[in-house]
Structure formats: C-alpha cells, structure tokens
PDB file of N, CA and C in Angstrom:
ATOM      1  N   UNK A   1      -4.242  -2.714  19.414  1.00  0.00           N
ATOM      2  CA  UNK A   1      -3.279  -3.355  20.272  1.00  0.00           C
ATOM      3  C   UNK A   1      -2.041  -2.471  20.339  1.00  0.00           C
ATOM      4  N   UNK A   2      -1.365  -2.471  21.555  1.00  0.00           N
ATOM      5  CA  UNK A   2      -0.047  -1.455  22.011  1.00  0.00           C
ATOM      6  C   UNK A   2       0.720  -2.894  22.298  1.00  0.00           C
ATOM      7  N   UNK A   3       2.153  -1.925  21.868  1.00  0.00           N
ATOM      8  CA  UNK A   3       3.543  -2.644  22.645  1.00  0.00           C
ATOM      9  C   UNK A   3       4.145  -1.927  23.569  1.00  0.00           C
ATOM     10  N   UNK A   4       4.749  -2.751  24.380  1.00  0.00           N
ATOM     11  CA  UNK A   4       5.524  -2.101  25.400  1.00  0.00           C
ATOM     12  C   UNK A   4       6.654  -2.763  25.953  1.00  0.00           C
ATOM     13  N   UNK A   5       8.173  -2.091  25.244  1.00  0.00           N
ATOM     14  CA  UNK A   5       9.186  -2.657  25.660  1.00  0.00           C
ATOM     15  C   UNK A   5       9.249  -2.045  26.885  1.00  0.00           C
ATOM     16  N   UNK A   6       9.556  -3.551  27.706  1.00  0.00           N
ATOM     17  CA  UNK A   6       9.829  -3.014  29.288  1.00  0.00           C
ATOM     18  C   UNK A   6      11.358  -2.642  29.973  1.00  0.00           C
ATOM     19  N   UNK A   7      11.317  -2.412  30.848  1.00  0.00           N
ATOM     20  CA  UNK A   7      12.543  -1.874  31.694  1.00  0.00           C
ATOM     21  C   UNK A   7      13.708  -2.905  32.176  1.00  0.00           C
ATOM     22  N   UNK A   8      13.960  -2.689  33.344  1.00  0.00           N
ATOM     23  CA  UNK A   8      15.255  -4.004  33.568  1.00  0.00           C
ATOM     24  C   UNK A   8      14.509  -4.630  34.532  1.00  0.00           C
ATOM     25  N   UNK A   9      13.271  -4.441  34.959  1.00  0.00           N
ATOM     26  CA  UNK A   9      12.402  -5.339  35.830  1.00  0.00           C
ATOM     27  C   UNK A   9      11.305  -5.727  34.787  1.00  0.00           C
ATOM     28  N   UNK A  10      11.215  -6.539  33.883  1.00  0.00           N
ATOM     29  CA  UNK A  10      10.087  -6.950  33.082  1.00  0.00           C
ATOM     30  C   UNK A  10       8.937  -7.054  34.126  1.00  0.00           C
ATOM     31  N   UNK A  11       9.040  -8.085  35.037  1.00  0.00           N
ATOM     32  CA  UNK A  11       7.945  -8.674  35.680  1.00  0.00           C
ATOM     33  C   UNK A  11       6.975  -7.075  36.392  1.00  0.00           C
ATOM     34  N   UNK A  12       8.425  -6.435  36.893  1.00  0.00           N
ATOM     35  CA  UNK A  12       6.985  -5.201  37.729  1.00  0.00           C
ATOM     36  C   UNK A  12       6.436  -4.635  36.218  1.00  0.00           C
ATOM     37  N   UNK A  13       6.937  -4.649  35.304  1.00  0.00           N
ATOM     38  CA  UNK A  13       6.152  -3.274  34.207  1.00  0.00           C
ATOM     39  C   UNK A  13       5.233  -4.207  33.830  1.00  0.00           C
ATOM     40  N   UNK A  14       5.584  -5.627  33.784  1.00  0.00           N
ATOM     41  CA  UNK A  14       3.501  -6.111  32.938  1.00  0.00           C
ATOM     42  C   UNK A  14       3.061  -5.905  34.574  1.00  0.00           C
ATOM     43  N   UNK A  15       3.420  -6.296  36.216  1.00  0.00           N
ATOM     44  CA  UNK A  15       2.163  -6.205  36.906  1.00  0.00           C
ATOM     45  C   UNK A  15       1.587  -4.512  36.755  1.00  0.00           C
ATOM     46  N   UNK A  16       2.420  -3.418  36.301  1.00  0.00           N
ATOM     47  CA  UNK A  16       1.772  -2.313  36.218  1.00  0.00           C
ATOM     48  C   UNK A  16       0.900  -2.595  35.486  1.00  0.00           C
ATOM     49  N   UNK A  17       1.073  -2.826  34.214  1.00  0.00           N
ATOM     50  CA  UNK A  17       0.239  -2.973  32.914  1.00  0.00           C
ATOM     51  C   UNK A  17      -1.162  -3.126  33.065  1.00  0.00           C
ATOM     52  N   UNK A  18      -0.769  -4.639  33.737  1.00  0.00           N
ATOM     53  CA  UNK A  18      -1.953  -4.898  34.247  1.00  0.00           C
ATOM     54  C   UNK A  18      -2.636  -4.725  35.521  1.00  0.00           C
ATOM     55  N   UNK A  19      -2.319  -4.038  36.227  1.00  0.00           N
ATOM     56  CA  UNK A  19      -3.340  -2.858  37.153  1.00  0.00           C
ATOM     57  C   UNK A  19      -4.104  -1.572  36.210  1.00  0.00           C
ATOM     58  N   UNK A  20      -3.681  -1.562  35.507  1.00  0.00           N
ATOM     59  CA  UNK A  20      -4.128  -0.135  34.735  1.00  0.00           C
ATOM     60  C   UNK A  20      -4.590  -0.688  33.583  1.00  0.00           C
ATOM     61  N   UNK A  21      -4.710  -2.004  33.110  1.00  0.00           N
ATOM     62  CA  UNK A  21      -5.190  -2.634  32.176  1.00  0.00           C
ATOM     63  C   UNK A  21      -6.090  -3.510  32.012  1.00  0.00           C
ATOM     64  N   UNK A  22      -6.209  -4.427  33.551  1.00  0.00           N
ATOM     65  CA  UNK A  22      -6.380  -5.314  33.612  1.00  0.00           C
ATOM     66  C   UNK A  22      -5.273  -6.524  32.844  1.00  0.00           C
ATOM     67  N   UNK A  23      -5.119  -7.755  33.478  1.00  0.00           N
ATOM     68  CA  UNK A  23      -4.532  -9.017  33.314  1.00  0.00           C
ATOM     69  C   UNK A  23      -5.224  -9.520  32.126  1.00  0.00           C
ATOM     70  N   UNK A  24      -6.318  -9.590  31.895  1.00  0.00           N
ATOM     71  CA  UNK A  24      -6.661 -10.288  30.811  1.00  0.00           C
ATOM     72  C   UNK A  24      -5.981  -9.435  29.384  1.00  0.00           C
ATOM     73  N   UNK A  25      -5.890  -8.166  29.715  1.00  0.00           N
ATOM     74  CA  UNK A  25      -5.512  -7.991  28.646  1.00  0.00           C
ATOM     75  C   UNK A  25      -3.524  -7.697  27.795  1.00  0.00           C
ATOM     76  N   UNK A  26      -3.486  -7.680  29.166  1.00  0.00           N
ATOM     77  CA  UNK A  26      -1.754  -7.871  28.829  1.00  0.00           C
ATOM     78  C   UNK A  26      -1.655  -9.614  28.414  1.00  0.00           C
ATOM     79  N   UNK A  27      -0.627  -9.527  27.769  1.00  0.00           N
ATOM     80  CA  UNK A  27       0.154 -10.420  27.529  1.00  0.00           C
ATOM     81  C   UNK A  27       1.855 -10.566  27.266  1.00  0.00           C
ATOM     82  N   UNK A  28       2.661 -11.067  27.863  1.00  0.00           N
ATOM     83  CA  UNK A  28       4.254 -11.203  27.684  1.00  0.00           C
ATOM     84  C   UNK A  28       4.432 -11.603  25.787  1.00  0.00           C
ATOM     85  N   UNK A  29       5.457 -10.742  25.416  1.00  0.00           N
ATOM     86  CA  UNK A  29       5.734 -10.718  24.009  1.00  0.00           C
ATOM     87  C   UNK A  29       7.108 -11.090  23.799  1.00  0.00           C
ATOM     88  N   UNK A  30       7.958 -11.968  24.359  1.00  0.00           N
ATOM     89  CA  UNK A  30       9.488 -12.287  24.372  1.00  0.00           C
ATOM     90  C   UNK A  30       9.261 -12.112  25.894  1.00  0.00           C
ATOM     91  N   UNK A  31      11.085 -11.604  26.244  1.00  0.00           N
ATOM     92  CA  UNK A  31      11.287 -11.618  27.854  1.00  0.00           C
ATOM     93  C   UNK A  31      11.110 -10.271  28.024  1.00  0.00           C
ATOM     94  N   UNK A  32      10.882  -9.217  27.080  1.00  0.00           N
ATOM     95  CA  UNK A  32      11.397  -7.654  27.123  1.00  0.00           C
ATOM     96  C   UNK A  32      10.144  -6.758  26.599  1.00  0.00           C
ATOM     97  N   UNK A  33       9.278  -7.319  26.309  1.00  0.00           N
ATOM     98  CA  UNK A  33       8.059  -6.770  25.971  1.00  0.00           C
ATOM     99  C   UNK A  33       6.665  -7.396  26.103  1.00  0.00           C
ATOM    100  N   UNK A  34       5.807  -6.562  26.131  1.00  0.00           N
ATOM    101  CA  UNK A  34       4.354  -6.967  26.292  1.00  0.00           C
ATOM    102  C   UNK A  34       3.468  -6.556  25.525  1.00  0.00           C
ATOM    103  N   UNK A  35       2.370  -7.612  24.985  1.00  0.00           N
ATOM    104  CA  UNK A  35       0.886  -6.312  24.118  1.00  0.00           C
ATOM    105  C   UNK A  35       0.089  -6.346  25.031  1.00  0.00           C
ATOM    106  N   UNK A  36      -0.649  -4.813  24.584  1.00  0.00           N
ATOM    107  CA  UNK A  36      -2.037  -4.579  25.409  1.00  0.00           C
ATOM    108  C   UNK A  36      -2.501  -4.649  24.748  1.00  0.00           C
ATOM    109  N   UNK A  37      -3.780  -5.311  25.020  1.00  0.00           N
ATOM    110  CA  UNK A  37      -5.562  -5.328  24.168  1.00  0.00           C
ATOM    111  C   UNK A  37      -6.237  -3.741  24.826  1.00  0.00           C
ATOM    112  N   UNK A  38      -6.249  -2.838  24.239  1.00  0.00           N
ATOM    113  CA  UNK A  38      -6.937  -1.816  24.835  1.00  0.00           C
ATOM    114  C   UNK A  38      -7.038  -0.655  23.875  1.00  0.00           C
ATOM    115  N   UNK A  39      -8.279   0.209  23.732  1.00  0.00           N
ATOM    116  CA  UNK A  39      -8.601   1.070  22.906  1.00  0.00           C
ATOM    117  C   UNK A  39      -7.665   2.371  22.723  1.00  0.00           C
ATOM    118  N   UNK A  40      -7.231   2.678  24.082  1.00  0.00           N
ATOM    119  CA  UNK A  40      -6.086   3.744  24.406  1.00  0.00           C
ATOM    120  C   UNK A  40      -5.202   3.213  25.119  1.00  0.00           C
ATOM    121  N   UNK A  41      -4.535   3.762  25.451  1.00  0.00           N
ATOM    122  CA  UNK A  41      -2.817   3.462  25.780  1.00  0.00           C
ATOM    123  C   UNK A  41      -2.533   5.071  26.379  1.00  0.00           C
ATOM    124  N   UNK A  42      -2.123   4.978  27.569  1.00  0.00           N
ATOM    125  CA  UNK A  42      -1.549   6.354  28.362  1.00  0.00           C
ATOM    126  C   UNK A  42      -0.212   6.122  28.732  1.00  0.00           C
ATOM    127  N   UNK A  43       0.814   5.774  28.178  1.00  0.00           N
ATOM    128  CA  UNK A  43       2.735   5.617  28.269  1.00  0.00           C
ATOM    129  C   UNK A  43       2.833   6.974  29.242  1.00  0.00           C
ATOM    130  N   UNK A  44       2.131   8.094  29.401  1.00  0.00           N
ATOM    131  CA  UNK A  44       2.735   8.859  30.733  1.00  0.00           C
ATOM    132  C   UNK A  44       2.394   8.223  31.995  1.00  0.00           C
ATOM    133  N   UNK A  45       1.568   7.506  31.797  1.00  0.00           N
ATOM    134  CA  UNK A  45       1.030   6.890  33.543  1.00  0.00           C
ATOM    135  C   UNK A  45       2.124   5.643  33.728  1.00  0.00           C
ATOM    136  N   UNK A  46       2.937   5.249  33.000  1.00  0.00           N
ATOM    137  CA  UNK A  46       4.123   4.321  33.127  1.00  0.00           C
ATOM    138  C   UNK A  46       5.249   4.560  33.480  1.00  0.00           C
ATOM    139  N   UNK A  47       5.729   3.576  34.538  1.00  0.00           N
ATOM    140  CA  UNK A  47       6.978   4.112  34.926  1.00  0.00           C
ATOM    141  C   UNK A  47       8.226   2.725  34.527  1.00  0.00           C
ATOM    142  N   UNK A  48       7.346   1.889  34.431  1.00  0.00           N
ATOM    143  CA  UNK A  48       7.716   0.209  34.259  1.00  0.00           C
ATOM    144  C   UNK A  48       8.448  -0.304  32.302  1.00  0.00           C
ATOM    145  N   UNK A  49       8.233   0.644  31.812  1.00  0.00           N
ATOM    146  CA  UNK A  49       8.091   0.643  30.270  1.00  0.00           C
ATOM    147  C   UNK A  49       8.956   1.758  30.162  1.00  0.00           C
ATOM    148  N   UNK A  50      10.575   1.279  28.666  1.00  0.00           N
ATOM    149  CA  UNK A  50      11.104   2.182  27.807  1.00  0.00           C
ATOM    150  C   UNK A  50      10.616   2.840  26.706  1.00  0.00           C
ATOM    151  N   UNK A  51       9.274   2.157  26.414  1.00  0.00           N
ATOM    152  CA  UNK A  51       9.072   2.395  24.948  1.00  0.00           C
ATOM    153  C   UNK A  51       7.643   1.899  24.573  1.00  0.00           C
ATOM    154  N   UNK A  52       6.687   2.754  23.721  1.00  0.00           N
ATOM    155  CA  UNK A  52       5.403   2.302  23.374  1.00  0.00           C
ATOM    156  C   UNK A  52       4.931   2.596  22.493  1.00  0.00           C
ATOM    157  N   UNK A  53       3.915   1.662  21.655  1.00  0.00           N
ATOM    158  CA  UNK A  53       3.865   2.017  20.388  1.00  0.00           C
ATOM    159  C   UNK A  53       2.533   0.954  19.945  1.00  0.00           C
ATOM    160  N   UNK A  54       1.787   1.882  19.123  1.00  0.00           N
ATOM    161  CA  UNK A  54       0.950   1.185  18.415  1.00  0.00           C
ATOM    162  C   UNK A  54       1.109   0.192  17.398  1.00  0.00           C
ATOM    163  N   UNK A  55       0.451  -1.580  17.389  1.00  0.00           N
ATOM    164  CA  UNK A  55       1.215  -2.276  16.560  1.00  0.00           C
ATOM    165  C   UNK A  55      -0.012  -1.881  15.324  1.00  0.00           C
ATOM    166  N   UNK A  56       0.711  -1.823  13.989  1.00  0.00           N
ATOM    167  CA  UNK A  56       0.256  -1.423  12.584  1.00  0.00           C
ATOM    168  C   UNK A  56       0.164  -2.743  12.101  1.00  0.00           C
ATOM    169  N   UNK A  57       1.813  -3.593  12.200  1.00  0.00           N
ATOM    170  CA  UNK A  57       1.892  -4.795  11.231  1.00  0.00           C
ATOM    171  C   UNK A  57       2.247  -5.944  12.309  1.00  0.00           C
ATOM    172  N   UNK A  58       2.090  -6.947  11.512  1.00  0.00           N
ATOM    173  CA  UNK A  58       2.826  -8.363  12.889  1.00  0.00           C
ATOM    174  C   UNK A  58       3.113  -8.950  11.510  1.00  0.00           C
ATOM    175  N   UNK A  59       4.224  -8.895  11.415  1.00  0.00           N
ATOM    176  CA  UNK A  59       5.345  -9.785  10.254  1.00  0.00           C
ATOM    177  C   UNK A  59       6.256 -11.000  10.904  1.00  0.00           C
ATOM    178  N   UNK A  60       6.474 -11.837   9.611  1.00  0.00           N
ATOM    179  CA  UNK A  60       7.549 -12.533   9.940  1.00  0.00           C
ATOM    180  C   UNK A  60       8.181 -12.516   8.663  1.00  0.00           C
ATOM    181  N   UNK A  61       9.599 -13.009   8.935  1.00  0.00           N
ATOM    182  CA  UNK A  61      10.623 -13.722   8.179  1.00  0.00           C
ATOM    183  C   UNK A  61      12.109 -12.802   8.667  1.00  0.00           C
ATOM    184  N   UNK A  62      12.605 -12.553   7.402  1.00  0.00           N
ATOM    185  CA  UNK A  62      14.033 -12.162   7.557  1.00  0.00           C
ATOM    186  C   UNK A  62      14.243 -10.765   7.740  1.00  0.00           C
ATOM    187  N   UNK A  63      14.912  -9.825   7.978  1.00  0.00           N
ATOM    188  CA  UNK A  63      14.660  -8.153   8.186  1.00  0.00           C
ATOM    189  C   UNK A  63      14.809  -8.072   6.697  1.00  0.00           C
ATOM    190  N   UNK A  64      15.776  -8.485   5.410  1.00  0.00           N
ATOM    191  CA  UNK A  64      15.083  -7.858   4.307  1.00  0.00           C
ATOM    192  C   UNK A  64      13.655  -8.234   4.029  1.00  0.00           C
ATOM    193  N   UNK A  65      12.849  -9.233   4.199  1.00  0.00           N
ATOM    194  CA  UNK A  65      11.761  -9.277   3.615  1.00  0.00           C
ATOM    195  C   UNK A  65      10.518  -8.333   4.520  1.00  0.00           C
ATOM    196  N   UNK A  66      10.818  -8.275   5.856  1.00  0.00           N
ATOM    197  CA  UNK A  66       9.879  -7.335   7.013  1.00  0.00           C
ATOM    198  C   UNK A  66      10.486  -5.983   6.441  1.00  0.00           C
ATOM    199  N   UNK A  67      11.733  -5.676   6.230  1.00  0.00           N
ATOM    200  CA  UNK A  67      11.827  -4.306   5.608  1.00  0.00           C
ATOM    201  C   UNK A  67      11.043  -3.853   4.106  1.00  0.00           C
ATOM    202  N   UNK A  68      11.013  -4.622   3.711  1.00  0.00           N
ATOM    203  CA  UNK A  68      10.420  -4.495   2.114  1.00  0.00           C
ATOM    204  C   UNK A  68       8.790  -4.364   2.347  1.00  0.00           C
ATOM    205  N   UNK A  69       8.570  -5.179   3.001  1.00  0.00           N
ATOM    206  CA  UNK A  69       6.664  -4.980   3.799  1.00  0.00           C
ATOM    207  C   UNK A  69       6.431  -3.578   4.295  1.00  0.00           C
ATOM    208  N   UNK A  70       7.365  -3.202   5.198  1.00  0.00           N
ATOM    209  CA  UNK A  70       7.057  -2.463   5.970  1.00  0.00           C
ATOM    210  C   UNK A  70       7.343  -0.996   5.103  1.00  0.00           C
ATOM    211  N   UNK A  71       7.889  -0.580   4.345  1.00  0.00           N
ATOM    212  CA  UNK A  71       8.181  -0.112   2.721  1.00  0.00           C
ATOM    213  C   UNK A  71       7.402  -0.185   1.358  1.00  0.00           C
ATOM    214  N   UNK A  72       7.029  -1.352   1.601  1.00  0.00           N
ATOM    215  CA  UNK A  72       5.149  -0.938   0.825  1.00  0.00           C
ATOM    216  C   UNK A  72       4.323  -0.329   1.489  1.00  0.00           C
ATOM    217  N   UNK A  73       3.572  -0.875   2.737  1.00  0.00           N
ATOM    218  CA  UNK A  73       2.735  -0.980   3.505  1.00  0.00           C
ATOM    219  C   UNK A  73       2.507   0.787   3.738  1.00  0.00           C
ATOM    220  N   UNK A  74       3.508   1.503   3.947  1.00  0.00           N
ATOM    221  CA  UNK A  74       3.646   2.850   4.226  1.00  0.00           C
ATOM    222  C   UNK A  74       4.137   3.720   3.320  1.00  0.00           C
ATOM    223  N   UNK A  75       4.188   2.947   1.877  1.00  0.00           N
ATOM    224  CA  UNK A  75       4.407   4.147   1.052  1.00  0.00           C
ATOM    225  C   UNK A  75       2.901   4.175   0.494  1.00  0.00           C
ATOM    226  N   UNK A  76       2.603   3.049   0.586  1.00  0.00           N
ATOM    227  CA  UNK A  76       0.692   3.451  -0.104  1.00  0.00           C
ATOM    228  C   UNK A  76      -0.210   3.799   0.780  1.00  0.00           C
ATOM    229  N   UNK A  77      -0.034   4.284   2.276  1.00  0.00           N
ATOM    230  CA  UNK A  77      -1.017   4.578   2.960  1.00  0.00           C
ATOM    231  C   UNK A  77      -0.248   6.231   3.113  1.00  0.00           C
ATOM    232  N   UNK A  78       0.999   5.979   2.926  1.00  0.00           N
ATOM    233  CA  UNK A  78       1.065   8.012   3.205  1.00  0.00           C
ATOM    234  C   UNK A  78       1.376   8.200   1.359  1.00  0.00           C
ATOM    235  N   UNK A  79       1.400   8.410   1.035  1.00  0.00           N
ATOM    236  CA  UNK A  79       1.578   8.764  -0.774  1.00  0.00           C
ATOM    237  C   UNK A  79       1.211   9.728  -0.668  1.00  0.00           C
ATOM    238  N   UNK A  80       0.233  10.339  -0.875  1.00  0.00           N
ATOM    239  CA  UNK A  80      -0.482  11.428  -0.463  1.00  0.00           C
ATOM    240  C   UNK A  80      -0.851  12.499   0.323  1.00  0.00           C
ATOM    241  N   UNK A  81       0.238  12.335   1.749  1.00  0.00           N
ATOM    242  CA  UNK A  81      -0.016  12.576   2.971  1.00  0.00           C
ATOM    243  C   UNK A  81       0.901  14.280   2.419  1.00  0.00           C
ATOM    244  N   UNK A  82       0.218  15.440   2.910  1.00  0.00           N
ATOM    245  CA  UNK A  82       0.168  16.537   2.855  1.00  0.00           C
ATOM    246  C   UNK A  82       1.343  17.523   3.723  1.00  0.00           C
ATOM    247  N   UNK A  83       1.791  16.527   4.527  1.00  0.00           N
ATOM    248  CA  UNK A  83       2.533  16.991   5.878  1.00  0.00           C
ATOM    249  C   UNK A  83       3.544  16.047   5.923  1.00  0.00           C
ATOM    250  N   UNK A  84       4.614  16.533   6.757  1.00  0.00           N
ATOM    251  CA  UNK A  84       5.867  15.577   6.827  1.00  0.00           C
ATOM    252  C   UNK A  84       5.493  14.361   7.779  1.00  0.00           C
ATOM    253  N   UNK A  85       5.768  13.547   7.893  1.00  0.00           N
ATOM    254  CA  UNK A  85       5.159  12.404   8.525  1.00  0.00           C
ATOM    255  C   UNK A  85       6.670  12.057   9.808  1.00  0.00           C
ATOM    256  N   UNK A  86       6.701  11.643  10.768  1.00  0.00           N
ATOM    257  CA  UNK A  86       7.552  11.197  11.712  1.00  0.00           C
ATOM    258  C   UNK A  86       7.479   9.825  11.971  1.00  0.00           C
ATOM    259  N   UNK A  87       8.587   9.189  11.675  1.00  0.00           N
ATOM    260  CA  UNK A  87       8.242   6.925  11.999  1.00  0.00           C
ATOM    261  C   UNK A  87       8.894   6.895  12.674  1.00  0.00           C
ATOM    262  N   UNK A  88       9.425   6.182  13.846  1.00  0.00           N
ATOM    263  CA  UNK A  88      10.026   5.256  14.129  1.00  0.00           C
ATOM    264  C   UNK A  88      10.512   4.012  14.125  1.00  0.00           C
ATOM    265  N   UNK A  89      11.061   3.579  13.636  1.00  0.00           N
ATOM    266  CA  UNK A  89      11.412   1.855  13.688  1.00  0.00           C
ATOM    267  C   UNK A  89      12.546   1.105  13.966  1.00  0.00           C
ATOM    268  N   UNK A  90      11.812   0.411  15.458  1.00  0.00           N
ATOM    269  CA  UNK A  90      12.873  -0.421  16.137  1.00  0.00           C
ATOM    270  C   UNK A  90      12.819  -2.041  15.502  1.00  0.00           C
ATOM    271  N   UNK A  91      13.870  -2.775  15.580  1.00  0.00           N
ATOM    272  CA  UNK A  91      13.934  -4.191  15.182  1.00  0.00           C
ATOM    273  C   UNK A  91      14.329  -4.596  16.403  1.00  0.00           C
ATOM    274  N   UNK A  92      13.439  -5.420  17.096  1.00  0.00           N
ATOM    275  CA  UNK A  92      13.857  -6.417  18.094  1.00  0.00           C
ATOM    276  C   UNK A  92      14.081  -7.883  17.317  1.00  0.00           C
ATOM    277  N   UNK A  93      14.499  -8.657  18.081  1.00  0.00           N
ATOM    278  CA  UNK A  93      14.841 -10.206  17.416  1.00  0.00           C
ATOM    279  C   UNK A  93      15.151 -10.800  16.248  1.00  0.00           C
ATOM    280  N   UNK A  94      15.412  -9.766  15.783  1.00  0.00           N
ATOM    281  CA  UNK A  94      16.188  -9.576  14.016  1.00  0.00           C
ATOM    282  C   UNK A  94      17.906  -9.352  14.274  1.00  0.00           C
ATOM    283  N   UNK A  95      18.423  -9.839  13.384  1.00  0.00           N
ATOM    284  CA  UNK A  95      20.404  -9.370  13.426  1.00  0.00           C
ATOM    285  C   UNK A  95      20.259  -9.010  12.611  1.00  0.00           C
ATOM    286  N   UNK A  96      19.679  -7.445  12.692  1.00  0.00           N
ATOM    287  CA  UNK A  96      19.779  -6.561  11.559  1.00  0.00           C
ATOM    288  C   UNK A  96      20.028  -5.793  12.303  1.00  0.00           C
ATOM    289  N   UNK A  97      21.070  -4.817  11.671  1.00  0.00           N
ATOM    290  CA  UNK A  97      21.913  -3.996  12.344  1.00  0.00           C
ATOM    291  C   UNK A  97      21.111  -2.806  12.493  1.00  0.00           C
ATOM    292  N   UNK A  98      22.221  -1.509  13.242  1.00  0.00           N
ATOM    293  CA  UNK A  98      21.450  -0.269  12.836  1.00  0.00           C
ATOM    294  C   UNK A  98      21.345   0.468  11.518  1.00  0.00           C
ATOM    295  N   UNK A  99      21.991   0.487  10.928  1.00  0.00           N
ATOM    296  CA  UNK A  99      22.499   0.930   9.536  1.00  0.00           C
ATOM    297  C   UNK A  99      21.646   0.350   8.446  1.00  0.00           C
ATOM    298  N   UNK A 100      20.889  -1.117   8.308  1.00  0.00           N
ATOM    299  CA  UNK A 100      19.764  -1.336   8.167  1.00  0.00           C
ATOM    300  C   UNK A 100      18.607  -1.313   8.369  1.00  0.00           C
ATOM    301  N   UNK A 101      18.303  -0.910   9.713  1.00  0.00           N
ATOM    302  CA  UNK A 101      16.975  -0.386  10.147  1.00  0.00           C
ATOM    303  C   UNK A 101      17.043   0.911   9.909  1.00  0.00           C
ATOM    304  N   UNK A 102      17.914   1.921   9.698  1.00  0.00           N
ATOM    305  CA  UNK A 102      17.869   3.293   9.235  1.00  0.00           C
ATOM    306  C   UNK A 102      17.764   3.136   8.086  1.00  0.00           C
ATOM    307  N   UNK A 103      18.107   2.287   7.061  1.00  0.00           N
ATOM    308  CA  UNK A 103      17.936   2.553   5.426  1.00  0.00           C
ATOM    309  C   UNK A 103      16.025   2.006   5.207  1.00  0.00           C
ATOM    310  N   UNK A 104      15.656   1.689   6.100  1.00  0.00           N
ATOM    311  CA  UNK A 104      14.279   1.217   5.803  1.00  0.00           C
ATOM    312  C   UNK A 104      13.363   2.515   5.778  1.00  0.00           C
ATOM    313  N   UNK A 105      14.020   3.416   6.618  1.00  0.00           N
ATOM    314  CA  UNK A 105      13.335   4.482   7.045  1.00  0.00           C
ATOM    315  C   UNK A 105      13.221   5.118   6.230  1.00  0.00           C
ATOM    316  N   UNK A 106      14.849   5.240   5.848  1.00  0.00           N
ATOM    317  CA  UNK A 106      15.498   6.599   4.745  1.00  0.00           C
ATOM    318  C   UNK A 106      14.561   5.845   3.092  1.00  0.00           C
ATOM    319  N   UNK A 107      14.214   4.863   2.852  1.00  0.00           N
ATOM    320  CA  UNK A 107      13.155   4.567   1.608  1.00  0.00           C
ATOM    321  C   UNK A 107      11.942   5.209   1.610  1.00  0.00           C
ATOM    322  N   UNK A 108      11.459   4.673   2.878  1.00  0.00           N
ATOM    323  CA  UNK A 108       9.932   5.908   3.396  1.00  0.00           C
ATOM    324  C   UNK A 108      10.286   7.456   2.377  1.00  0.00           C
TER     325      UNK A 108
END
C-alpha cells in the first residue's frame, strides 16, 4: 500500500489516482491524502500529489508513543544494514512539532 499527500485540489489528485489506479483501489485518508492498493506506485506520472511514500507502519496514539515504535521498528530491521540508509518522516495529524519529528530521526 502507497500514500499520497495531495495538492490544493484533493478531489482532482484521487480522480488522477484513480484513472491510473483504478477507483477500487484508491481510497481518501483525511482531507489531504489518499492510499493506494497497488503493487507499484509511479509518483512521476503524478501531477495531482506533493508527496509519496510507501506505508511500513499504521500506528496510533500520541507522537511520543508512534515515535518510540517507529524507533524500534527501524533500529532492528536496519542494525546491520551495511550502507547509510536515507528516512524520511512526516507527522500529519499529530501536534508534534518539527523539532520532534527531527529528534525521531536523529535516534535512527
């Protein structure tokens, strides 16, 4: 499954979505994003979408406790990892600031 935060027209970026996806498989995720059900994901064929990303985890609760998950979850699957690794991590619908979503990173 992919996310896709959309643009300042939500409604045209899921009907893109779903031309290139089909409808059954989009779905609205808040007012500002959407998941796709789909094996690949092509974000260059989008013009409707800021942002895309493969979902790993689907958490809830408070940003310290999704930060602390998300801080296990990825120190035991890269531990080992041979090469520098690159994350990103955005917090939507959390009042967690930026300065906290960067210290989640900076633990990685």
């Amino acid at each position: 499954m992919y996310i896709a935060i959309l643009g300042r027209q939500p409604a045209l970026g899921v009907a893109e979505l779903e031309c290139l996806y089909g409808a059954a498989a989009v779905r609205w995720f808040g007012a500002q994003a959407a998941t796709i059900t789909s094996d690949t994901f092509a974000f260059e064929r989008l013009g409707g979408s800021q942002k895309a990303g493969r979902v790993v985890l689907e958490l809830r609760g408070t940003w310290l406790a999704v930060s602390r998950q998300i801080a296990r979850h990825y120190s035991a699957q890269w531990q080992s990892a041979p090469h520098k690794i690159t994350l990103g991590i955005s917090a939507y619908g959390f009042s967690a600031t930026a300065r906290e979503v960067q210290k989640t990173g900076l633990i990685l």
